[in-house]
Protein backbone atom coordinates (compact mmCIF):
# COMPACT_ATOMS: atom_id res chain seq x y z
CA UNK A 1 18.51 5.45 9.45
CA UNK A 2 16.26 8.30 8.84
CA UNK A 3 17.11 10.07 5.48
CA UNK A 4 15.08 13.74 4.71
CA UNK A 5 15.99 14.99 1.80
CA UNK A 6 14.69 18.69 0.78
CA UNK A 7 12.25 19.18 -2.07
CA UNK A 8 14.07 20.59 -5.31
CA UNK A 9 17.45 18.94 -4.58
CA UNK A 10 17.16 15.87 -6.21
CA UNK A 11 18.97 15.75 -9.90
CA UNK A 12 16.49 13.45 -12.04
CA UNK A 13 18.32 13.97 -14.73
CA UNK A 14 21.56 12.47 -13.22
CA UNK A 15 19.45 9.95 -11.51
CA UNK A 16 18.07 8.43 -14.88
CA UNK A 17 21.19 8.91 -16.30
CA UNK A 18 22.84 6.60 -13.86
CA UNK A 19 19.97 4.25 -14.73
CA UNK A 20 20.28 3.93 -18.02
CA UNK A 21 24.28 3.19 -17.52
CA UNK A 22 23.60 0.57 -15.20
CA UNK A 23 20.57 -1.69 -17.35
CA UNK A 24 22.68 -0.41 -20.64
CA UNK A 25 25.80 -2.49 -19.23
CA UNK A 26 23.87 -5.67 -18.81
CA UNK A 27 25.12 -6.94 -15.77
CA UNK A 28 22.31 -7.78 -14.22
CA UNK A 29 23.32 -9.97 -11.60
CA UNK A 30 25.00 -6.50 -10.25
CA UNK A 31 21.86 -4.80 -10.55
CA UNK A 32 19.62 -7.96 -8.79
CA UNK A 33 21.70 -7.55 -5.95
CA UNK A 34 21.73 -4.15 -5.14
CA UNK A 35 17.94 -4.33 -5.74
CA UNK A 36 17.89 -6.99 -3.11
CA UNK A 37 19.90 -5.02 -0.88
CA UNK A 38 18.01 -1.81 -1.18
CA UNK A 39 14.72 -4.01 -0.88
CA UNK A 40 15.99 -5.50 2.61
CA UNK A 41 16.64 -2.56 4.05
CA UNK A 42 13.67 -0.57 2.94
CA UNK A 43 12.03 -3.65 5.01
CA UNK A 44 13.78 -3.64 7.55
CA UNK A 45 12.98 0.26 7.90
CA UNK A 46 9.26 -0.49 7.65
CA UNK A 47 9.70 -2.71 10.53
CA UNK A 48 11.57 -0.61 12.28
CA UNK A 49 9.07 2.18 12.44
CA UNK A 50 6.31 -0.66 13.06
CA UNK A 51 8.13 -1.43 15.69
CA UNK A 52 8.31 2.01 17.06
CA UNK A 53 4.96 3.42 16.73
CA UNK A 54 3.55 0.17 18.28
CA UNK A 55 5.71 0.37 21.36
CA UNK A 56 4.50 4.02 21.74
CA UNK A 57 1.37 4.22 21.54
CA UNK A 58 -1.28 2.48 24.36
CA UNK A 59 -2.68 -0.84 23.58
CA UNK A 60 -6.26 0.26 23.43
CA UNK A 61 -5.47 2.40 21.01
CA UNK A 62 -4.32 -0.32 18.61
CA UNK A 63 -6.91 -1.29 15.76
CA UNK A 64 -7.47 -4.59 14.80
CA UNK A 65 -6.20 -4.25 11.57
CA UNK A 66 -2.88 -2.58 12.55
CA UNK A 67 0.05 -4.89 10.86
CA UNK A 68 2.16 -6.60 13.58
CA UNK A 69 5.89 -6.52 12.92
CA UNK A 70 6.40 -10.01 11.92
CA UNK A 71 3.18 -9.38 9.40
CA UNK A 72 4.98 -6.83 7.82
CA UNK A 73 8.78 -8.91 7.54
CA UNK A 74 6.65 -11.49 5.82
CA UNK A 75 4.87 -9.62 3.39
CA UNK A 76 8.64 -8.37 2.50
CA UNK A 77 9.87 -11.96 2.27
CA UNK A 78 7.32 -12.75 -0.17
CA UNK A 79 7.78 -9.74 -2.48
CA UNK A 80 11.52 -10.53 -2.97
């Protein structure tokens, strides 16, 4: 899922308002787990693209410090 959204339409104001709802109500078990969810698939994404790009572009053009896919699912694992 690729997602471009153009500069100046964004309502921050609505956004924060929405925010403020949601952490006002105090359920945060609600809030955890849409976190989590969001968090998944924002990795899952990054992977994704990894994924991609590596299977694209020639070997010798790889550097040794490139992240490999399964690098990159782990450092996600350990941040949630």
């Amino acid at each position: 899922m690729n997602i471009q959204i153009p500069p100046g339409t964004v309502d921050l104001a609505a956004i924060k308002e929405r925010q403020h709802a949601a952490w006002g109500s105090g359920d945060y078990a609600m809030i955890g787990t849409t976190l989590q969810i969001v968090g998944e698939m924002l990795c899952e994404a990054v992977i994704s693209a990894a994924t991609s790009a590596s299977s694209m572009s020639p070997p010798e053009m790889a550097t040794p410090r490139s992240p490999r896919p399964a690098d990159l699912l782990m450092s996600c694992r350990r941040t949630m």
